[in-house]
N, C-alpha and C. Protein backbone atom coordinates (compact mmCIF):
# COMPACT_ATOMS: atom_id res chain seq x y z
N UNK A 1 174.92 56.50 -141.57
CA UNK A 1 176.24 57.04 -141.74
C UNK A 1 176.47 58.13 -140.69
N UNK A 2 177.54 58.15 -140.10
CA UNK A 2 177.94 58.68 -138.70
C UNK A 2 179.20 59.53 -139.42
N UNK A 3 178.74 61.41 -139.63
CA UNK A 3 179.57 62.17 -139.70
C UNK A 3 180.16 62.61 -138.28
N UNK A 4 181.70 63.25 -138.42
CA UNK A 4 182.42 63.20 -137.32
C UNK A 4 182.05 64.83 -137.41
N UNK A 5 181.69 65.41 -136.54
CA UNK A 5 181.84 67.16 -136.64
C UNK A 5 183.04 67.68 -136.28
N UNK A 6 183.83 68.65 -136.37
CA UNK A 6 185.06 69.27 -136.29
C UNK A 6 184.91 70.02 -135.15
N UNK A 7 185.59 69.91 -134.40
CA UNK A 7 186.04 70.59 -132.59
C UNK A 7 184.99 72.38 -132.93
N UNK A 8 185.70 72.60 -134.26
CA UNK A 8 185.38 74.47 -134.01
C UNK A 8 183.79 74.38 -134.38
N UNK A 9 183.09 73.83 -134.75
CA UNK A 9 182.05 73.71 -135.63
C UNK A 9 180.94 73.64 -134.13
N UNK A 10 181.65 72.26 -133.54
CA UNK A 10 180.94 71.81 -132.25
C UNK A 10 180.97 73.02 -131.05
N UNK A 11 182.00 73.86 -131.46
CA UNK A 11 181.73 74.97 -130.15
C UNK A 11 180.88 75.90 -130.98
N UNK A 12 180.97 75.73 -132.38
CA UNK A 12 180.23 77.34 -132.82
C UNK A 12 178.76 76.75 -132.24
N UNK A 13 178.06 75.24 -132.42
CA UNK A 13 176.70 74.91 -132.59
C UNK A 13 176.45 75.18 -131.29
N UNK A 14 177.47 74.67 -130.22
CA UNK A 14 177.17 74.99 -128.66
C UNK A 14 176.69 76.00 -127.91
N UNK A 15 177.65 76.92 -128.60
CA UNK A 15 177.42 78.33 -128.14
C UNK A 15 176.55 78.87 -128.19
N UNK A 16 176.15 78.72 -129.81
CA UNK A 16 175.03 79.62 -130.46
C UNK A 16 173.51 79.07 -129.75
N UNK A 17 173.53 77.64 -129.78
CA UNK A 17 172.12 77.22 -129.22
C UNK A 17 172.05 77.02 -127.93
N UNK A 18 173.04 77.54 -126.88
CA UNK A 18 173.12 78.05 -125.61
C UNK A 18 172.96 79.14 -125.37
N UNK A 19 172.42 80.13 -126.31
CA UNK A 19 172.06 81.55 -126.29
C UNK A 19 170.74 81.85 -127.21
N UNK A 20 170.45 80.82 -127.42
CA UNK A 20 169.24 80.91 -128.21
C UNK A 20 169.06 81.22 -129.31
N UNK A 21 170.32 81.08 -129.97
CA UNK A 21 170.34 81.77 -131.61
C UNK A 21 170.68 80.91 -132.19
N UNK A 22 170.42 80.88 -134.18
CA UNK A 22 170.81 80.07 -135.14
C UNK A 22 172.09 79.89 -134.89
N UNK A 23 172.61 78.94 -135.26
CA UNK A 23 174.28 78.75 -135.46
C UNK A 23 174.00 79.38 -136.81
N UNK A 24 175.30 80.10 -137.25
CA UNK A 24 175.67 80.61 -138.59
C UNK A 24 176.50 79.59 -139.48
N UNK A 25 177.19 78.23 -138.95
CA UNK A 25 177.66 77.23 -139.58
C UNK A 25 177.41 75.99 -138.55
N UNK A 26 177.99 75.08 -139.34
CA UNK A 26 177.40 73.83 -139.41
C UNK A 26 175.92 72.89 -138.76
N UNK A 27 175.15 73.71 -139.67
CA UNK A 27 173.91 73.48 -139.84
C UNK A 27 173.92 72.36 -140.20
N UNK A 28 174.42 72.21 -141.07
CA UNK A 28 174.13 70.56 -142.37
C UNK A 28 174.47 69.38 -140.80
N UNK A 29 175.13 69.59 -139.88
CA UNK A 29 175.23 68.55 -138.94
C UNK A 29 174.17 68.25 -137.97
N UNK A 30 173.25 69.18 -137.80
CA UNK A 30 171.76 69.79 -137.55
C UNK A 30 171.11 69.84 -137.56
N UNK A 31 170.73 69.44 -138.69
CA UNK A 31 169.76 69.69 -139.78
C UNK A 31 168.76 68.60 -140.07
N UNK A 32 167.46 68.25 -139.03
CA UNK A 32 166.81 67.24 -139.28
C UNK A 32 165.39 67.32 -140.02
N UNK A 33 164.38 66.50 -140.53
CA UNK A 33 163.28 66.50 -141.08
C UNK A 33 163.21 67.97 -141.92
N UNK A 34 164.37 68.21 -142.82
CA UNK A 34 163.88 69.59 -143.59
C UNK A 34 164.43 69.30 -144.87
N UNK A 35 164.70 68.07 -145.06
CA UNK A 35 164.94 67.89 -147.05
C UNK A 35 163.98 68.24 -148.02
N UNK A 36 162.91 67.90 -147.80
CA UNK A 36 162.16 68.18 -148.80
C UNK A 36 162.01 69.98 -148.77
N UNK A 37 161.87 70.59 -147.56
CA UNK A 37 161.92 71.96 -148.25
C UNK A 37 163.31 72.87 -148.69
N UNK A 38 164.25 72.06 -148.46
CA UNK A 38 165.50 72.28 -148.58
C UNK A 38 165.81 72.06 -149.83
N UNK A 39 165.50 71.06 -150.60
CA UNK A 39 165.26 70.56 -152.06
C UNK A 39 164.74 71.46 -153.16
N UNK A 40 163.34 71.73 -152.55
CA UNK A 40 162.57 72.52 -152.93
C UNK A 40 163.25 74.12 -153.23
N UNK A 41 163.54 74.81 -152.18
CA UNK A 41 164.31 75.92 -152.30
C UNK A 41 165.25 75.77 -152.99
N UNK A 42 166.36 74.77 -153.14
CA UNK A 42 167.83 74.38 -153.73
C UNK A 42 167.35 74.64 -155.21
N UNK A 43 166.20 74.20 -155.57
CA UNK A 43 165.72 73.81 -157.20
C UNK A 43 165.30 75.41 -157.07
N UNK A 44 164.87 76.35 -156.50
CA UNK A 44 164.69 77.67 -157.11
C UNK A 44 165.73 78.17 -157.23
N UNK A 45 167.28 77.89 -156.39
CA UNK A 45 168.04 78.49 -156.34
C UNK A 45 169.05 78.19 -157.32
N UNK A 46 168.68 77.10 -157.86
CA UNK A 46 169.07 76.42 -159.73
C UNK A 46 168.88 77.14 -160.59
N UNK A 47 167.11 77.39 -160.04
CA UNK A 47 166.55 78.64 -161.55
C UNK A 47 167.33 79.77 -161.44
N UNK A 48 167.42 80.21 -160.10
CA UNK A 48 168.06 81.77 -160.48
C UNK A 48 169.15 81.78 -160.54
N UNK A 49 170.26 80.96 -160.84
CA UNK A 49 171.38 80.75 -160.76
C UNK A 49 171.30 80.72 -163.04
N UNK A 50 170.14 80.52 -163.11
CA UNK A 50 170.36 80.01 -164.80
C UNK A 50 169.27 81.42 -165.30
N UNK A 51 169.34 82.37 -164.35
CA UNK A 51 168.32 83.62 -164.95
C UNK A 51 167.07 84.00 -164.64
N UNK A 52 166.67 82.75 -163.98
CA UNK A 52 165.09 82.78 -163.37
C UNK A 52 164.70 83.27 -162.25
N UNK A 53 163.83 83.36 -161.47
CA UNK A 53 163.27 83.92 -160.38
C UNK A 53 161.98 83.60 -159.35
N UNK A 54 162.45 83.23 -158.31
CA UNK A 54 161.54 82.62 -157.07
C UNK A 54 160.85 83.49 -156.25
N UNK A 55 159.44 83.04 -155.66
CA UNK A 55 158.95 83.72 -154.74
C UNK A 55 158.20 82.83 -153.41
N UNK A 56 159.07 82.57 -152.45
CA UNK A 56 158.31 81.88 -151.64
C UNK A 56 158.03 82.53 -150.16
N UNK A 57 156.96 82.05 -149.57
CA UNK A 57 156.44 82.29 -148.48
C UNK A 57 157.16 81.14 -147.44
N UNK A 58 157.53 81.66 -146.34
CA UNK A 58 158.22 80.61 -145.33
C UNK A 58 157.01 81.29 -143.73
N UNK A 59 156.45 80.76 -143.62
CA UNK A 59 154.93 80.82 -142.34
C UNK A 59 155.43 79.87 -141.58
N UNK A 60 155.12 80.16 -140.17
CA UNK A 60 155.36 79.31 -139.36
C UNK A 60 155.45 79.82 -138.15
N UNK A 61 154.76 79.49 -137.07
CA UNK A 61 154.16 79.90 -135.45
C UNK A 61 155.77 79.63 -134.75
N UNK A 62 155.83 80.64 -133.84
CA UNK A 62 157.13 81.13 -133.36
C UNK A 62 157.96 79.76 -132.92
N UNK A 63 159.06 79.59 -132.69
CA UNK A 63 159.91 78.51 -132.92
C UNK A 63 159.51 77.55 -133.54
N UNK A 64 159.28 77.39 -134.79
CA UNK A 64 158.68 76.77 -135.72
C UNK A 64 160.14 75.90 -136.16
N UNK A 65 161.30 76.90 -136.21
CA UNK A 65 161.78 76.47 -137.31
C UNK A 65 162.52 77.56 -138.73
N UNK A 66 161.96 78.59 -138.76
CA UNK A 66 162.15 79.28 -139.69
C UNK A 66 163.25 80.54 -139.69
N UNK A 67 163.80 80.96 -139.20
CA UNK A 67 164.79 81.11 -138.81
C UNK A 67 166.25 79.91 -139.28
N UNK A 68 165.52 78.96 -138.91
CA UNK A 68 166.97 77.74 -138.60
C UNK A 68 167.19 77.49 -140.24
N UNK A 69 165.68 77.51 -141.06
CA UNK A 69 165.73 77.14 -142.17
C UNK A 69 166.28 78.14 -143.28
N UNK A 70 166.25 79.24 -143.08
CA UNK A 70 166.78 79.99 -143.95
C UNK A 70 168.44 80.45 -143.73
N UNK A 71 168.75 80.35 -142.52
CA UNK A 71 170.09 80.51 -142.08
C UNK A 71 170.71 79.21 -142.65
N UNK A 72 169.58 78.18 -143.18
CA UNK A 72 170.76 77.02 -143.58
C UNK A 72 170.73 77.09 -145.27
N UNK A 73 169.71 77.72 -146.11
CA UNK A 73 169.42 78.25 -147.18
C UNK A 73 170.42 79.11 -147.47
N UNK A 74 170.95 80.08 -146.43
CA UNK A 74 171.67 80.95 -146.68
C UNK A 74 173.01 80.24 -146.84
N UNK A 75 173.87 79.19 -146.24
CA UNK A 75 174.59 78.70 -146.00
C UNK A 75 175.10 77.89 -147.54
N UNK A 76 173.95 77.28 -147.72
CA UNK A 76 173.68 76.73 -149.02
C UNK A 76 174.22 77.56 -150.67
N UNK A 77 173.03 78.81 -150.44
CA UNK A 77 173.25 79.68 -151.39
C UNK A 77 174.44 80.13 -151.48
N UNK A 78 175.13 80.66 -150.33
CA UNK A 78 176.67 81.29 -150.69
C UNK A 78 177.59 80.29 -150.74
N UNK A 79 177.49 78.82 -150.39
CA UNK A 79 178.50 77.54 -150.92
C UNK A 79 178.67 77.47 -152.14
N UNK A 80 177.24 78.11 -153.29
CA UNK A 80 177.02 77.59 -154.37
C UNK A 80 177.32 79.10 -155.80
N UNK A 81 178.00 80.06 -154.90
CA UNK A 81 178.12 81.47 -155.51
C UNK A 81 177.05 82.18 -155.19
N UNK A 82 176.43 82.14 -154.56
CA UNK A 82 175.43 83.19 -154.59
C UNK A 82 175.71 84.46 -153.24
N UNK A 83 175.73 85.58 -153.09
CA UNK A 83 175.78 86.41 -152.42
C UNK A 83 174.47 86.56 -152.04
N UNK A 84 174.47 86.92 -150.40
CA UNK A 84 172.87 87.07 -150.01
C UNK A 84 173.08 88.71 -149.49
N UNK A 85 172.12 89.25 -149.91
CA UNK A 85 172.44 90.90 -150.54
C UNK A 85 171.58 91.29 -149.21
N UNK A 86 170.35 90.92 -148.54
CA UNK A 86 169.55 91.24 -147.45
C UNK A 86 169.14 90.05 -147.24
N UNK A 87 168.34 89.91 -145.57
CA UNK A 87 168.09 89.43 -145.27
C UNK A 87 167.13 89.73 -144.16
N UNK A 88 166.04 89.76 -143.71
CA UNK A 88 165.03 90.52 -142.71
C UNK A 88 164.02 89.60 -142.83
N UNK A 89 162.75 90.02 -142.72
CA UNK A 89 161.49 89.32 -141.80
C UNK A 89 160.49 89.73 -142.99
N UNK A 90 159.64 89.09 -143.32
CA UNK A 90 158.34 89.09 -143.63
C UNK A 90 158.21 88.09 -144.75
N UNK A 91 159.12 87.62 -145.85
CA UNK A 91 158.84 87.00 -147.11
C UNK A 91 160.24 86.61 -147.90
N UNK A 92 160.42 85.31 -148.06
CA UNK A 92 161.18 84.89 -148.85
C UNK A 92 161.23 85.26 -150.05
N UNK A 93 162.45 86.13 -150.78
CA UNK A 93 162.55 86.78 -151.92
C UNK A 93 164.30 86.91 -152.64
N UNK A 94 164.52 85.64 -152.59
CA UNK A 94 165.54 84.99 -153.81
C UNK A 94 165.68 85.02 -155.14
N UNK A 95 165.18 87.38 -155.48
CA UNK A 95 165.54 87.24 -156.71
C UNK A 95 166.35 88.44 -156.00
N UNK A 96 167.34 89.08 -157.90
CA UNK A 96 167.79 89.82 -157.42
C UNK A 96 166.66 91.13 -158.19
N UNK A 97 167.52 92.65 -156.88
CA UNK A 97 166.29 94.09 -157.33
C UNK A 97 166.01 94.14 -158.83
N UNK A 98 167.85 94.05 -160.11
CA UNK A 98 167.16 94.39 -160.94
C UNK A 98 166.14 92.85 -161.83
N UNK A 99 166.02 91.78 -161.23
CA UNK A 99 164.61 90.94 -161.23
C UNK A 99 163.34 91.39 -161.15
N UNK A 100 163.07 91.91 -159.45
CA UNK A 100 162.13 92.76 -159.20
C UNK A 100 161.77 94.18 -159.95
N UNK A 101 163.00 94.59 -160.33
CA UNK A 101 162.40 95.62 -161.30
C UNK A 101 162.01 95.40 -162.46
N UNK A 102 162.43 94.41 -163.20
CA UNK A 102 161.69 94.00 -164.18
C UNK A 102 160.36 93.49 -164.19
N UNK A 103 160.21 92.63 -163.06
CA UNK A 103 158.40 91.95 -162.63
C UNK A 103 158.03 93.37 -162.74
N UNK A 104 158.76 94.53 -161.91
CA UNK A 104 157.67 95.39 -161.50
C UNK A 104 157.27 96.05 -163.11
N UNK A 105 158.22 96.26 -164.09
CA UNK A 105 158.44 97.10 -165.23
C UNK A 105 157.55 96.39 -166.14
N UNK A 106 157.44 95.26 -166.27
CA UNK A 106 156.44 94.36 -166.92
C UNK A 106 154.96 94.52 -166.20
N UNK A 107 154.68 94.76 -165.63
CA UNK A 107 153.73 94.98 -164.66
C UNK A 107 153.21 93.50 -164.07
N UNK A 108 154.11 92.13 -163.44
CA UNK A 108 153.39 91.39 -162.59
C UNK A 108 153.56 91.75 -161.44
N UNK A 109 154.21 92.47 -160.77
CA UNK A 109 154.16 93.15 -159.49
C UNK A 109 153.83 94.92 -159.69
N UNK A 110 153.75 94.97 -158.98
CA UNK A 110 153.34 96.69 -158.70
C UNK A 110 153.46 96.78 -156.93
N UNK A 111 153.74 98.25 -156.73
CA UNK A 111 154.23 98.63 -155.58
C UNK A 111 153.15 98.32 -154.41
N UNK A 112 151.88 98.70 -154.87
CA UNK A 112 150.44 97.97 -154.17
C UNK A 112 150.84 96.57 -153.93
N UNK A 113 151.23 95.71 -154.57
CA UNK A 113 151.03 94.26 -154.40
C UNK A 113 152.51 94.78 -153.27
N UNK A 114 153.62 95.04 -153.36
CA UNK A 114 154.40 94.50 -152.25
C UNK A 114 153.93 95.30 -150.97
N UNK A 115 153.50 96.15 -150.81
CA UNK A 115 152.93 96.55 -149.79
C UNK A 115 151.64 95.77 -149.18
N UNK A 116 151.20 95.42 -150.27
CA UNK A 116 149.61 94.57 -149.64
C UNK A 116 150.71 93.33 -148.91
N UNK A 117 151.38 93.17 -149.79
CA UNK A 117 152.06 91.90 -148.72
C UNK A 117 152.75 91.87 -147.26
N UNK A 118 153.62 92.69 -147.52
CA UNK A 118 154.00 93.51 -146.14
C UNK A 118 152.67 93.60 -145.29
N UNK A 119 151.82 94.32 -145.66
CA UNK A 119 150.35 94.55 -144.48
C UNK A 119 150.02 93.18 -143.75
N UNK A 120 149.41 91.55 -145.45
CA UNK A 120 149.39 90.89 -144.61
C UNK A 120 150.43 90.08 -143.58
N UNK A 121 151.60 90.02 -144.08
CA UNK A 121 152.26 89.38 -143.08
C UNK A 121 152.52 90.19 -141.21
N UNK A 122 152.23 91.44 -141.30
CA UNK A 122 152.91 91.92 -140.13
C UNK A 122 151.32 92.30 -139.55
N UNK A 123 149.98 92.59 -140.55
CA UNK A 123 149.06 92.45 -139.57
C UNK A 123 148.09 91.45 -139.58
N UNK A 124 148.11 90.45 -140.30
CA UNK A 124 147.05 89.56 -140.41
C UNK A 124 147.62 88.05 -139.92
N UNK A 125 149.29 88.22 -140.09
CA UNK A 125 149.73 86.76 -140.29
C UNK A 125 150.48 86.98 -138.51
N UNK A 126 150.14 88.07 -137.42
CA UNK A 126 151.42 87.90 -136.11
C UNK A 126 151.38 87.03 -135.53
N UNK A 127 150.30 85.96 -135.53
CA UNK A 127 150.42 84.59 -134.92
C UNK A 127 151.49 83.65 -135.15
N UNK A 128 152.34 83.82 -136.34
CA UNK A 128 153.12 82.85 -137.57
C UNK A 128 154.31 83.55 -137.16
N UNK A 129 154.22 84.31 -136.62
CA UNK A 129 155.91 85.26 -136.41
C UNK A 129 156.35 86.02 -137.60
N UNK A 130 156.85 86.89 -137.85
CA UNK A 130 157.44 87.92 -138.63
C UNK A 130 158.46 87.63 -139.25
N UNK A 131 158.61 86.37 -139.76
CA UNK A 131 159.55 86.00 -140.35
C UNK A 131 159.37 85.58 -142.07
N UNK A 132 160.09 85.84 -142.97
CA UNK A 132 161.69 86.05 -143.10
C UNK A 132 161.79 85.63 -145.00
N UNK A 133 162.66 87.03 -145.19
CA UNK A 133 163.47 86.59 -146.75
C UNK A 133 164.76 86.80 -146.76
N UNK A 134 165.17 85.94 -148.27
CA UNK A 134 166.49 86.38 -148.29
C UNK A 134 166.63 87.46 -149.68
N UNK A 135 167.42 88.01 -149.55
CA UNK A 135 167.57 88.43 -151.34
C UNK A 135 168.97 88.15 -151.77
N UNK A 136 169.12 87.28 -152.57
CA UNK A 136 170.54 87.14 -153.43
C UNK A 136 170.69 87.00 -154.56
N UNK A 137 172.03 87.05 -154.99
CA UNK A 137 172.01 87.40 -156.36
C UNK A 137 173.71 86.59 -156.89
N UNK A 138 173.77 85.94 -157.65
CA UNK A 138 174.80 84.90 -158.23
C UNK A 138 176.26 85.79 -158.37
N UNK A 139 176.92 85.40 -157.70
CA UNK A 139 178.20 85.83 -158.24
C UNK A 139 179.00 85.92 -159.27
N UNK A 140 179.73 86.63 -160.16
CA UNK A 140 179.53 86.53 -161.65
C UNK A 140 181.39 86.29 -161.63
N UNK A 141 181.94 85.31 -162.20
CA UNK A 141 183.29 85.62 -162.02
C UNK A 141 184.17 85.81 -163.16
């Protein structure tokens, strides 16, 4: 099946990957060999859409890919109500703070554990690149 892309879409993808950066839209026209982790993420982003809460690791040696994949996650998430509240480098984290404050208040996280994580990704993992979470949180209407 042969989608037609739209004139503005085709200059945004042009531009952006003539400068070396993610396109910020039309990814989905783009977008090859990444369903299954695209799936995968979509189904956490089900749970937290129904109250629940995800924690994934996105690794991967510099132009891997990861970058492209979460900019299309992101794309995804706010199609579907979700607001993406941050977004930076070290760990995929698709809950929202007061989530995390509850893990932390229950005690399955503690401030040690996110720091131990931070340590390994920026000194154990710099081969994999310094990349990347999102944090969002469902729009309530």
């Amino acid at each position: 099946m042969t989608r037609q892309v739209p004139a503005r879409i085709a200059n945004i993808l042009i531009n952006a990957l003539k400068g070396g950066v993610v396109p910020r839209a039309g990814l989905e026209y783009i977008t090859v060999g990444r369903s299954q982790e695209i799936a995968a993420i979509l189904h956490d982003i089900e749970m937290i859409g129904e109250g629940g809460a995800s924690f994934r690791f996105i690794v991967g040696k510099y132009g891997s890919g990861k970058s492209f994949l979460l900019q299309t996650i992101r794309n995804y998430a706010t199609a579907r109500g979700f607001a993406v509240v941050d977004a930076g480098t070290y760990f995929l984290k698709p809950f929202t703070h007061q989530q995390m404050q509850q893990c932390l208040d229950a005690g399955i996280l503690n401030h040690d554990i996110l720091n131990a994580l931070d340590q390994m990704c920026t000194s154990y993992m710099k081969e994999y690149g310094s990349e990347i979470y999102l944090n969002m949180h469902k729009i309530c209407k």
